[in-house]
N, C-alpha and C. Protein backbone atom coordinates (compact mmCIF):
# COMPACT_ATOMS: atom_id res chain seq x y z
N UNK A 1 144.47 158.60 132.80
CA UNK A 1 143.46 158.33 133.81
C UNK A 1 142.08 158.48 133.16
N UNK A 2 140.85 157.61 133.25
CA UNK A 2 139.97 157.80 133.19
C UNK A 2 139.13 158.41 133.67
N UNK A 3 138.20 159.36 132.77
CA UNK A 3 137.35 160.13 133.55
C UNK A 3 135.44 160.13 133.24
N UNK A 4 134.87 160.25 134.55
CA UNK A 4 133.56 160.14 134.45
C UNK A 4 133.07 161.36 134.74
N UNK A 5 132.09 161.55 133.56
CA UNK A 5 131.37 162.76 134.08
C UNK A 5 130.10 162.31 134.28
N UNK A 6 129.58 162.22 135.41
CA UNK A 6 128.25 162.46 135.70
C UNK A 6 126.88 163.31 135.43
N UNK A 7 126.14 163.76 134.92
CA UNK A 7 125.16 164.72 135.13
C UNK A 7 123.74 164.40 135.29
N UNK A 8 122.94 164.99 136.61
CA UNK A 8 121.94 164.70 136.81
C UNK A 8 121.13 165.74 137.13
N UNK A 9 119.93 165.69 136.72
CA UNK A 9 119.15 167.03 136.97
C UNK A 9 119.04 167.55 138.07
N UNK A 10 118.85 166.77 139.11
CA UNK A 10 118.75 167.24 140.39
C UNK A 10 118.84 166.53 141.46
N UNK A 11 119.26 167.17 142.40
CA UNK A 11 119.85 166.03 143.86
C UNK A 11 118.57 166.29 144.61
N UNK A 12 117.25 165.92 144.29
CA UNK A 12 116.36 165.70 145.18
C UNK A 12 116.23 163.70 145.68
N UNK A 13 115.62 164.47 147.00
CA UNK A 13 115.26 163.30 147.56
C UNK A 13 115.03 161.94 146.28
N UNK A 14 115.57 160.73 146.23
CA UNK A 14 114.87 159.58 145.03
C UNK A 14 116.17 158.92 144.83
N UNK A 15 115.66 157.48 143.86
CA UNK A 15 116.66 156.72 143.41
C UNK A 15 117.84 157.53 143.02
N UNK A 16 117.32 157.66 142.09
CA UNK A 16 118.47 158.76 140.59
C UNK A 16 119.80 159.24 141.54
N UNK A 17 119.85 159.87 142.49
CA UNK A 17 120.97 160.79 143.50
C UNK A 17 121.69 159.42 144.08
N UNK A 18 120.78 158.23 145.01
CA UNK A 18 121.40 157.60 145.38
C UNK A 18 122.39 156.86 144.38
N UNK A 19 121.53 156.40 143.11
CA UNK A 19 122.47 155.77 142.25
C UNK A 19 123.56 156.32 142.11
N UNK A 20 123.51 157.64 141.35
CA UNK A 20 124.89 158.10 141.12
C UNK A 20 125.70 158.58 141.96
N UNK A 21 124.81 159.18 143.28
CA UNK A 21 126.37 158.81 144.71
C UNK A 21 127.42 158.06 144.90
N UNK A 22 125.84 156.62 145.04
CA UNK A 22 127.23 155.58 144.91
C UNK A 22 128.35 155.22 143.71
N UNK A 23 127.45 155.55 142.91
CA UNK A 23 128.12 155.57 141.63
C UNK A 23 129.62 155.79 141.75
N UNK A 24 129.60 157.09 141.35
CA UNK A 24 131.08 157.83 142.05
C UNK A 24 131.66 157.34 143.55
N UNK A 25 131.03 157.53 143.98
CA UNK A 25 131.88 157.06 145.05
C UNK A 25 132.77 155.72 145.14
N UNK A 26 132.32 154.57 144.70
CA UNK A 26 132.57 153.42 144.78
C UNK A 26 133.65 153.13 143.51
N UNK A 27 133.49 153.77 142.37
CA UNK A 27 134.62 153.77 141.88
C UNK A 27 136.18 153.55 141.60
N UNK A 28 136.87 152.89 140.97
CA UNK A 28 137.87 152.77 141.41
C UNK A 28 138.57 154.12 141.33
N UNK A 29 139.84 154.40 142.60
CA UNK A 29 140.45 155.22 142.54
C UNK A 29 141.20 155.88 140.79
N UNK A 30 141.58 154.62 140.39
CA UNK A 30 142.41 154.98 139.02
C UNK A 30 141.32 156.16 138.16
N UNK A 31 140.21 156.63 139.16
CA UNK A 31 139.08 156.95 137.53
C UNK A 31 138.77 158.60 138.43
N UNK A 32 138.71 159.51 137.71
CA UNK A 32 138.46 160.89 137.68
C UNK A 32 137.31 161.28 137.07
N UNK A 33 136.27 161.45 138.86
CA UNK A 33 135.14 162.03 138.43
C UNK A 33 134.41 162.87 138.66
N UNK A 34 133.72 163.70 138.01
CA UNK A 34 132.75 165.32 138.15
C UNK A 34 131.43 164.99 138.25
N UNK A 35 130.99 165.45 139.52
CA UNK A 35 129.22 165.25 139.45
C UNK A 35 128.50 166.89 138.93
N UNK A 36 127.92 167.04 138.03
CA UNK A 36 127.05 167.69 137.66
C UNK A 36 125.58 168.21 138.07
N UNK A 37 125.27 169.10 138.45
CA UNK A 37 123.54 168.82 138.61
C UNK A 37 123.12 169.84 138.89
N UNK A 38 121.37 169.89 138.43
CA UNK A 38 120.60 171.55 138.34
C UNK A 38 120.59 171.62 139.75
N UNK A 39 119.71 172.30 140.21
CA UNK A 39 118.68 172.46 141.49
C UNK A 39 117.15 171.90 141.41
N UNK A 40 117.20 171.90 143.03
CA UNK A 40 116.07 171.08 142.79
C UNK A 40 114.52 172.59 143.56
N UNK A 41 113.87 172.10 143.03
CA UNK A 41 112.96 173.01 143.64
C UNK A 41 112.14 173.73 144.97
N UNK A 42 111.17 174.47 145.11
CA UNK A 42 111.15 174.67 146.58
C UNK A 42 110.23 173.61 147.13
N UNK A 43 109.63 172.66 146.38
CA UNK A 43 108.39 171.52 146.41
C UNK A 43 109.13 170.47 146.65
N UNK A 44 110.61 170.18 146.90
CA UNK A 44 111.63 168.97 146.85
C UNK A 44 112.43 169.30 148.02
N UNK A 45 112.48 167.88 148.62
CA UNK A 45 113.29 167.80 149.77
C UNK A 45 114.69 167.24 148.97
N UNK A 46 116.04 168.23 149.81
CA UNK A 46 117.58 167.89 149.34
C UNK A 46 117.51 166.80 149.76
N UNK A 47 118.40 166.42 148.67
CA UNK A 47 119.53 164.74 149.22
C UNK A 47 120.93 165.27 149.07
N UNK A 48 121.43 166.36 149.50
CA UNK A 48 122.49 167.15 150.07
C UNK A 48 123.02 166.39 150.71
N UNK A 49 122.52 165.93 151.80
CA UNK A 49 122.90 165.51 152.83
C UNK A 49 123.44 163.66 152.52
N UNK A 50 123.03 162.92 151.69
CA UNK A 50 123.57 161.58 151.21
C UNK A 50 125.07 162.11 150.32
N UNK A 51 125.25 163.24 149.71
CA UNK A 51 126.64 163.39 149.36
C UNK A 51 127.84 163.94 149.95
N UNK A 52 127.28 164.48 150.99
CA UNK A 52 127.81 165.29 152.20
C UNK A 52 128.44 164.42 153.07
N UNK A 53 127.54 162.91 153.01
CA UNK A 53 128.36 162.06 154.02
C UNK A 53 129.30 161.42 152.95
N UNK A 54 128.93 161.15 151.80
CA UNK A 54 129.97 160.54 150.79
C UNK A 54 131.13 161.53 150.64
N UNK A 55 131.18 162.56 151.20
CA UNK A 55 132.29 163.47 150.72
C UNK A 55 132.24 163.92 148.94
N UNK A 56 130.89 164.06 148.61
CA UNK A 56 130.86 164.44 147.16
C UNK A 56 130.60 165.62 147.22
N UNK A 57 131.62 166.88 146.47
CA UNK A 57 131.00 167.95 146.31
C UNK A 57 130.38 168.26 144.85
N UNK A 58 128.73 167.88 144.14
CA UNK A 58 128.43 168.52 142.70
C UNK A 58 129.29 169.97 142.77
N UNK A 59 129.35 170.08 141.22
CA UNK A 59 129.02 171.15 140.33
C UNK A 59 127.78 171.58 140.26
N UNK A 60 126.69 172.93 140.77
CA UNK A 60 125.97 173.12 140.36
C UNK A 60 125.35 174.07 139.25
N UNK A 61 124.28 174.05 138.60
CA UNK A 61 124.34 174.99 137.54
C UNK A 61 123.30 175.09 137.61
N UNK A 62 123.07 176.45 138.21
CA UNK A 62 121.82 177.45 138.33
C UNK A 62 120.52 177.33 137.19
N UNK A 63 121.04 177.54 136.28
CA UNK A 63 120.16 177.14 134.78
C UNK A 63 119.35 176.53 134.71
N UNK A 64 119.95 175.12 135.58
CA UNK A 64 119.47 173.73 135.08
C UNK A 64 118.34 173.23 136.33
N UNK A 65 116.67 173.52 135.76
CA UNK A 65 115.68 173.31 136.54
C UNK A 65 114.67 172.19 136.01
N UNK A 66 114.06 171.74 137.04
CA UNK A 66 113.09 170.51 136.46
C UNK A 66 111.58 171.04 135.64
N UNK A 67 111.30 172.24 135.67
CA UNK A 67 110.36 172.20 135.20
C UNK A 67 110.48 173.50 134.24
N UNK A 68 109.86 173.40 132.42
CA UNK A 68 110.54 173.97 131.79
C UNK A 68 109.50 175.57 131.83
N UNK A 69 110.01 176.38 131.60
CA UNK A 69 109.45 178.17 131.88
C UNK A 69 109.99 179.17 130.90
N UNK A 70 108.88 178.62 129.45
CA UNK A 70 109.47 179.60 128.27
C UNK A 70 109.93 180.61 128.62
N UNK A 71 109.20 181.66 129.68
CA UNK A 71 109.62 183.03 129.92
C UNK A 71 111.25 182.93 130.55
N UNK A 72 111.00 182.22 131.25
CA UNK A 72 112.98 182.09 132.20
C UNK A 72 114.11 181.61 131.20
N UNK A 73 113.43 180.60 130.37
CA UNK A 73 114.41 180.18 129.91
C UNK A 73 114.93 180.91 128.76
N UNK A 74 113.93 181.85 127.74
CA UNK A 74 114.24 182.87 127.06
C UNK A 74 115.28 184.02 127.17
N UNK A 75 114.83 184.05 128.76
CA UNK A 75 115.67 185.27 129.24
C UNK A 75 117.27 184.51 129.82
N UNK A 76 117.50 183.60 130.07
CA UNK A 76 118.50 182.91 129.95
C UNK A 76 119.71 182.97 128.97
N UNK A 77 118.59 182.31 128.07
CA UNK A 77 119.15 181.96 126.83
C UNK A 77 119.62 183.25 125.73
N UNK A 78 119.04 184.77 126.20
CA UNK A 78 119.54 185.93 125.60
C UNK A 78 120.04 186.49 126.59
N UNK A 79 120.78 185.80 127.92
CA UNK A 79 121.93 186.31 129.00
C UNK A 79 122.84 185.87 127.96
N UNK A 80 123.07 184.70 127.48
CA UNK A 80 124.16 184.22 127.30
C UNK A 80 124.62 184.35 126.01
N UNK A 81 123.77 184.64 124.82
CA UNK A 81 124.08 185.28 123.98
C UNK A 81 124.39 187.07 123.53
N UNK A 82 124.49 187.66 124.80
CA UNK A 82 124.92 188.92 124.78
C UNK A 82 126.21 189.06 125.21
């Protein structure tokens, strides 16, 4: 079986979410696929709700933010190496 992995930074409101909704969704059955994606911020309206009716549940990963924050991401990045 074929498989798609998706990953997108964030399911805010915009093209990018709709594309790859449909994306996956429309797919043929024969194909096995994972949606990926950061969070979106407190300045961004969800598009939660366009995958919610598609029946898509992302993967989310806390980590993964749109705007980059030497200090956060430092401290991240020596979570995960300890």
């Amino acid at each position: 079986m074929p498989r798609v992995l998706s990953v997108i930074n964030r399911l805010n409101i915009g093209g990018p979410t709709l594309h790859v909704a449909y994306l996956i969704k429309h797919l043929p059955s024969s194909y096995e696929s994972l949606l990926v994606s950061g969070v979106i911020d407190d300045t961004e309206g969800s598009s939660n709700y366009i995958l919610d009716d598609l029946g898509l549940k992302p993967i989310v990963i806390p980590e993964m933010y749109r705007e980059i924050n030497p200090l956060r991401d430092s401290i991240t990045k020596d979570k995960k190496n300890n």
